[in-house]
Protein backbone atom coordinates (compact mmCIF):
# COMPACT_ATOMS: atom_id res chain seq x y z
CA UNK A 1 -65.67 27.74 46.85
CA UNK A 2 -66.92 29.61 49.82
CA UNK A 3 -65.16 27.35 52.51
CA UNK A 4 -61.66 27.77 50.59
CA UNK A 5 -62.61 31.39 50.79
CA UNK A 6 -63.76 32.05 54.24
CA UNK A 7 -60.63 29.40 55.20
CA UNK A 8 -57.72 31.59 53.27
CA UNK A 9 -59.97 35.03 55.15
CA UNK A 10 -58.46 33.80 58.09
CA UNK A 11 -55.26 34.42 57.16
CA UNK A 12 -51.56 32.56 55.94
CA UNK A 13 -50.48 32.11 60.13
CA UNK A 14 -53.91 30.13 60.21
CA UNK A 15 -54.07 28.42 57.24
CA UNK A 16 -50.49 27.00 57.90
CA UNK A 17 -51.57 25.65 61.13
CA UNK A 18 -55.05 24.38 59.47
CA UNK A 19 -52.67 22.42 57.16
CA UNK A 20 -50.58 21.03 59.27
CA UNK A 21 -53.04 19.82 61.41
CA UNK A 22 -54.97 18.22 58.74
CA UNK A 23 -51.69 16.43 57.63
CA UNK A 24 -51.17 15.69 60.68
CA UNK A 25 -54.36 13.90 61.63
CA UNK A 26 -54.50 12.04 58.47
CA UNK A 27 -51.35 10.42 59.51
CA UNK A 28 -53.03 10.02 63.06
CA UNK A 29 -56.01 8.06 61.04
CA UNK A 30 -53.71 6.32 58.55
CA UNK A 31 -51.89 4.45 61.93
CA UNK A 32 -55.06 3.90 63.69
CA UNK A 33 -55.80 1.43 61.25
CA UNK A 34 -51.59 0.24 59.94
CA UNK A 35 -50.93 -0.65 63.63
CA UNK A 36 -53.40 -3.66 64.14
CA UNK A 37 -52.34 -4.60 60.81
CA UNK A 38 -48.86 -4.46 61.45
CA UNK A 39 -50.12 -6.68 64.45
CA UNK A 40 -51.92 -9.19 62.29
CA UNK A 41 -48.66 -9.60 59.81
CA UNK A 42 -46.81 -10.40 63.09
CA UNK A 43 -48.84 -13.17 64.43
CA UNK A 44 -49.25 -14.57 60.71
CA UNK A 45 -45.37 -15.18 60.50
CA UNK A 46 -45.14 -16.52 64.18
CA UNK A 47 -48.48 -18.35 63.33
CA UNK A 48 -50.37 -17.30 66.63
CA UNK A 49 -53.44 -15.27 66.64
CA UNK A 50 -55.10 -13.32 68.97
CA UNK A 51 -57.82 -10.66 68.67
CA UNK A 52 -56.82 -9.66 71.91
CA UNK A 53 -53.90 -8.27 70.12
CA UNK A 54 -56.01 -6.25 68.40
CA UNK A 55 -58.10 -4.86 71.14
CA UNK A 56 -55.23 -3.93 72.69
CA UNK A 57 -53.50 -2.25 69.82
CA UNK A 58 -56.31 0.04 69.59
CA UNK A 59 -57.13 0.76 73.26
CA UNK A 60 -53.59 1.75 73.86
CA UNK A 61 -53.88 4.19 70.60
CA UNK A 62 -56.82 5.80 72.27
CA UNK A 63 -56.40 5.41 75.95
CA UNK A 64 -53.90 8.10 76.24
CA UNK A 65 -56.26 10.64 75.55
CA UNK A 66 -58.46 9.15 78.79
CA UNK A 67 -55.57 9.00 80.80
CA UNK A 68 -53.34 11.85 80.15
CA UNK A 69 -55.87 14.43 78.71
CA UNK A 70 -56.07 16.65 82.15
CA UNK A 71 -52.16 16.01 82.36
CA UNK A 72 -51.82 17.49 78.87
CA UNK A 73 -53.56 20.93 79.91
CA UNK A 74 -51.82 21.18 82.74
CA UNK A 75 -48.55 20.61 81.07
CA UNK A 76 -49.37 22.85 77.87
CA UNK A 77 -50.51 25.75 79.35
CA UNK A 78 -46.86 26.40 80.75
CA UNK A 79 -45.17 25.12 77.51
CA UNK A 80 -44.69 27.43 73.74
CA UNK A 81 -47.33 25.72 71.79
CA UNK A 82 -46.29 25.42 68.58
CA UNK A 83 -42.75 23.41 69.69
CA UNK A 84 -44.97 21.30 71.33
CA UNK A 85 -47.04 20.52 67.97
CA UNK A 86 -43.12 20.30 66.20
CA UNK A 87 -41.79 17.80 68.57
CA UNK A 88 -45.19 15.97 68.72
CA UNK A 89 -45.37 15.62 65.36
CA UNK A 90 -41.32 14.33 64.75
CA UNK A 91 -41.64 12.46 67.84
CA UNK A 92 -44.84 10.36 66.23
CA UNK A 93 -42.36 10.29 62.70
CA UNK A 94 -39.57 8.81 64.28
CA UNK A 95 -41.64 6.33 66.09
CA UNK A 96 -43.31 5.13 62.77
CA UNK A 97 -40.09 5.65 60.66
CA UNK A 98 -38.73 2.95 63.40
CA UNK A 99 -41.48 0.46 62.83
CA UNK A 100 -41.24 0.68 59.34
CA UNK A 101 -37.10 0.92 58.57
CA UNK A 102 -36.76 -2.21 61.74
CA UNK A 103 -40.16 -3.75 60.07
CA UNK A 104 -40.01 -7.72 60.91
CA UNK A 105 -37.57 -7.83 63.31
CA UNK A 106 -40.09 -7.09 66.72
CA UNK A 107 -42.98 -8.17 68.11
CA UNK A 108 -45.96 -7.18 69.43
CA UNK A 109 -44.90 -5.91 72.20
CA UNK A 110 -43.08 -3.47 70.26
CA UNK A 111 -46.44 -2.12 68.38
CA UNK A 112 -47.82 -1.75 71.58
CA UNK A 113 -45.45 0.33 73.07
CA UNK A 114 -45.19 2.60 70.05
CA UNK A 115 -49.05 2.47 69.84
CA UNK A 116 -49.34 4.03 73.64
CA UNK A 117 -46.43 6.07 72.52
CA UNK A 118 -48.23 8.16 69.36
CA UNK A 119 -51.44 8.05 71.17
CA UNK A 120 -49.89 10.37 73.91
CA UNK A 121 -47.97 12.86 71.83
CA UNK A 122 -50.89 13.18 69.62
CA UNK A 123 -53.12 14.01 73.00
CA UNK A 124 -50.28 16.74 73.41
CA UNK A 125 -50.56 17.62 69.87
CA UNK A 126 -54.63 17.87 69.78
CA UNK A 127 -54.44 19.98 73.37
CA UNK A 128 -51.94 22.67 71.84
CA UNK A 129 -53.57 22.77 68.78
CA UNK A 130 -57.03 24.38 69.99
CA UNK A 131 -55.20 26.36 72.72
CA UNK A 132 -53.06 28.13 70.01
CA UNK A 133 -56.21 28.57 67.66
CA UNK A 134 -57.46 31.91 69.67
CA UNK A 135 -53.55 33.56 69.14
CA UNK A 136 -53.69 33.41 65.76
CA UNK A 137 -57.51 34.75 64.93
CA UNK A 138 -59.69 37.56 65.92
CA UNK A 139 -62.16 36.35 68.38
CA UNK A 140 -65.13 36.86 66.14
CA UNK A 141 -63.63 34.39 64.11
CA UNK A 142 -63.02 31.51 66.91
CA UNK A 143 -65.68 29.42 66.07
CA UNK A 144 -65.14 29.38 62.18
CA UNK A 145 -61.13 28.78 62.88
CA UNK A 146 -62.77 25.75 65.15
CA UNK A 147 -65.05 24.78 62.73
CA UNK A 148 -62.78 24.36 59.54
CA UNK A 149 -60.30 21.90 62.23
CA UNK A 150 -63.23 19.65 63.11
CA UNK A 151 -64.15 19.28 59.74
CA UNK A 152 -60.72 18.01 58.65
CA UNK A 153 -60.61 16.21 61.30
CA UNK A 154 -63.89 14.82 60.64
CA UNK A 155 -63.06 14.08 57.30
CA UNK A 156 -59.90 12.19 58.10
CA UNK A 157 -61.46 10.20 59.75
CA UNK A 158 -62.63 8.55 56.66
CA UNK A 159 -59.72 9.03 54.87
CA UNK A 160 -57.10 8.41 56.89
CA UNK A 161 -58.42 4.65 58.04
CA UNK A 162 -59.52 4.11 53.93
CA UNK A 163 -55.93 5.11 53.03
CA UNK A 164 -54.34 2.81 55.71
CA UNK A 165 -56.31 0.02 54.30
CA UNK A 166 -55.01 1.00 51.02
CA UNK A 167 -51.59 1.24 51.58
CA UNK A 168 -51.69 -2.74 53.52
CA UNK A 169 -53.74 -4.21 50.43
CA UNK A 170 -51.89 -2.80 47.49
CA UNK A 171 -48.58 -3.88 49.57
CA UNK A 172 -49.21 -6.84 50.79
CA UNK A 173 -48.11 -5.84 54.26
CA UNK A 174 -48.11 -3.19 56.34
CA UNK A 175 -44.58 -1.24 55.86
CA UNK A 176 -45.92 1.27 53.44
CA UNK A 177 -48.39 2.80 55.57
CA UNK A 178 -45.72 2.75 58.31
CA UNK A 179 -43.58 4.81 55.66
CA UNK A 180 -46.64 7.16 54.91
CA UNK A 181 -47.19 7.64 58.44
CA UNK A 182 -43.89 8.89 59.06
CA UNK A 183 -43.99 11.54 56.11
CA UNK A 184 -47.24 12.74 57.00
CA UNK A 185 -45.70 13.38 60.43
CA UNK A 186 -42.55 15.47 59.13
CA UNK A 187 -44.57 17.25 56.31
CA UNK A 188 -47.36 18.47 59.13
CA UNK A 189 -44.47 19.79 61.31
CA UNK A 190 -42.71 21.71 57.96
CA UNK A 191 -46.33 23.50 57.62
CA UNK A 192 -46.51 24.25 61.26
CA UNK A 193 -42.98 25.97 61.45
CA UNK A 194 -44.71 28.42 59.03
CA UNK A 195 -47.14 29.33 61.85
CA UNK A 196 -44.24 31.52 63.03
CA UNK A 197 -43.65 32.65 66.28
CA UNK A 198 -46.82 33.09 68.50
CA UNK A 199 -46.03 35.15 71.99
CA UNK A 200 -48.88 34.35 73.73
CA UNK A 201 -51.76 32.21 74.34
């Protein structure tokens, strides 16, 4: 009871962005794990398998934040931060919407563009979201603002790659997580709108 209450002390600006963000990484989690699926139900209907494939999948999910991370700050610290979370987040929608609406008509190649794709807006996404965190609470506060975002993120973790497992098992294949991706995605960047307008940072 006393997290839910020291979260809501931090106000409705924060807790809109704390939202979003957790949405937002869930659906970040959720693809982690529907992308190398989506690869496996690709080379089980051409009938050629590769764990490379899967290596792959996941190094190009993760290798943006390696590769573009001192881009990012560079790029964000002249750039309105919450647009940047907005278009991160539709970007990554439309990109999984995509994947699932066109689902069986690509190939791998086609996962692992999308899969370099998402990892790089959501290293955009990550970088604004910590540099807007000290515009919308009093600096007493910064660490438990930081705090409550690592746990969800934490947490996600978890639930996110549980849920994406899921979503492929109770399906059969991997179309519904790319479908839950997508909302997650959208309803992360309704939340954030409610951050409002932030003049500085």
């Amino acid at each position: 009871m006393s997290f839910f209450r020291s979260l809501t002390s931090l106000g409705p600006r924060y807790l809109a962005l704390w939202v979003g963000q957790a949405v937002s990484h869930f659906g970040t989690y959720v693809a982690w794990v529907t992308l190398p699926f989506l690869v496996l139900d690709i080379q089980q209907k051409s009938g050629i398998e590769s764990t490379l494939d899967f290596a792959i999948t996941y190094a190009l999910e993760t290798a943006p934040a390696l590769l573009l991370g001192l881009f990012v700050g560079v790029f964000i610290d002249r750039w309105p931060l919450r647009p940047v979370m907005v278009a991160t987040d539709l970007l990554r929608a439309s990109a999984f919407f995509y994947l699932a609406a066109s689902y069986g008509s690509y190939g791998t190649g086609t996962v692992f563009l999308m899969a370099f794709l998402v990892g790089s807006f959501t290293t955009f996404f990550d970088g604004a979201l910590f540099a807007l965190i000290p515009s919308l609470v009093p600096r007493k506060r910064l660490a438990d603002a930081n705090s409550f975002v690592a746990a969800s993120q934490q947490a996600n973790f978890a639930i996110g790659a549980l849920a994406g497992g899921i979503f492929a098992y109770t399906r059969g294949a991997p179309d519904l997580g790319l479908y839950v991706n997508g909302l997650s995605f959208v309803v992360s960047a309704v939340f954030l709108l409610g951050v409002g307008r932030v003049e500085h940072h």
